[in-house]
Protein backbone atom coordinates (compact mmCIF):
# COMPACT_ATOMS: atom_id res chain seq x y z
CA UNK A 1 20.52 -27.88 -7.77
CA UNK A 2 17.44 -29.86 -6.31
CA UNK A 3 18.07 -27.84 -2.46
CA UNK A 4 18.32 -24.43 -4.74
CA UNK A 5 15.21 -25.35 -6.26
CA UNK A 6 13.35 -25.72 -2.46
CA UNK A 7 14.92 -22.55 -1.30
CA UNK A 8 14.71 -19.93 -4.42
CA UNK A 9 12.95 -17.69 -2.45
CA UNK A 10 15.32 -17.28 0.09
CA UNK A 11 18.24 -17.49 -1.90
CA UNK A 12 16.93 -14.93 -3.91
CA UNK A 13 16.44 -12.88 -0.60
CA UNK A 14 19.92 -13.02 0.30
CA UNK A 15 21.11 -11.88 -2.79
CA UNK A 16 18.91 -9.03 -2.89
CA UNK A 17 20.88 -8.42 0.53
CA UNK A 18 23.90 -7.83 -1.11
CA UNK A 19 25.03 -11.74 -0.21
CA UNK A 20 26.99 -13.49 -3.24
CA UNK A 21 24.67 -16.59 -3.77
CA UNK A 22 25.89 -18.59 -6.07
CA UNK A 23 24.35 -22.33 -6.95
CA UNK A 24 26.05 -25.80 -8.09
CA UNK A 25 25.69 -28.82 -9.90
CA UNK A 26 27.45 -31.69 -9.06
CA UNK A 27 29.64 -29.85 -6.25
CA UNK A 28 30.54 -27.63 -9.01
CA UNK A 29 28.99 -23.30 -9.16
CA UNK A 30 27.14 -22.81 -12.67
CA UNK A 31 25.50 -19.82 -11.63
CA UNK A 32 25.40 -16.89 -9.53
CA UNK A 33 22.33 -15.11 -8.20
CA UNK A 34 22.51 -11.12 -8.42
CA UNK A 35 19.69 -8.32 -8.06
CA UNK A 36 18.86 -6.51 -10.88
CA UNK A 37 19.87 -2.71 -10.22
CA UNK A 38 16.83 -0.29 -10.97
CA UNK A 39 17.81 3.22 -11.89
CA UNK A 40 15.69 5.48 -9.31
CA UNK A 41 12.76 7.33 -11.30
CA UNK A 42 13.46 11.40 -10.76
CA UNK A 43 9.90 13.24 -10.83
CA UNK A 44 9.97 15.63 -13.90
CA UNK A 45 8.95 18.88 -13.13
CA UNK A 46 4.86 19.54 -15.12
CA UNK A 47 5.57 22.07 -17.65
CA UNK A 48 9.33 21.69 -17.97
CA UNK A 49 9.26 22.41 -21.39
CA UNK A 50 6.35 24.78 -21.81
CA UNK A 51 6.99 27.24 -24.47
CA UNK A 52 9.84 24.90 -26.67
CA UNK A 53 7.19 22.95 -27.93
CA UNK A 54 4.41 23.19 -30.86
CA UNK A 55 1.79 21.52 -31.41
CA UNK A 56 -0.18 22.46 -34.88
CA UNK A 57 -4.03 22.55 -34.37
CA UNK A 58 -4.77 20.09 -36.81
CA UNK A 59 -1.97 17.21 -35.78
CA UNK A 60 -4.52 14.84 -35.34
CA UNK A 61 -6.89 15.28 -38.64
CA UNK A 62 -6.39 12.33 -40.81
CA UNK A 63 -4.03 12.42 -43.44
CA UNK A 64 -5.54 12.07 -46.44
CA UNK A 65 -3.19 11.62 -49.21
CA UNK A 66 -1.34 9.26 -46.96
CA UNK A 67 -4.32 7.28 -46.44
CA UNK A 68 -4.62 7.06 -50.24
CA UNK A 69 -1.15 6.07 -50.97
CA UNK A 70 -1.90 3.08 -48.39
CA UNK A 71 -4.33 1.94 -49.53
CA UNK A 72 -2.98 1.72 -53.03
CA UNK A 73 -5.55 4.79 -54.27
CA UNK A 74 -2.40 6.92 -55.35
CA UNK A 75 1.01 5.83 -57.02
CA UNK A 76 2.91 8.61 -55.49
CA UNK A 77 2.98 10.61 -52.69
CA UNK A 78 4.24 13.99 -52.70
CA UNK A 79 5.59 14.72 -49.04
């Protein structure tokens, strides 16, 4: 365990290299060092969904009533 400790960096190296590294205590493996797997990012085409989506004019004008009903102004809220 102590060694592991002075070489993480290049244990972890060789296990990003596709080497099984695993690590011991007492002569014995406990653990075994694998890479996480990142899913590649695919660029999104800008304006993939233009015209499916609306937007109203006034989405971000304060909701009143809400506001009210939060901050204990109104007992009920009609939605």
């Amino acid at each position: 365990m102590h060694e592991a400790k002075s070489n993480l960096s290049k244990l972890v190296e060789r296990a990003l290299a596709g080497e099984r590294v695993e690590i011991a205590r007492d002569g014995e493996p406990v653990v075994v060092l694998t890479p996480i797997a990142v899913a590649a990012q695919t660029e999104r085409p800008l304006g993939l969904f233009a015209g499916q989506i609306w937007i109203a004019e006034d989405f971000a004008e304060p909701d009143l009533e809400a506001e009210a009903a939060a901050a204990g102004e109104l007992e009920r809220v009609s939605w």
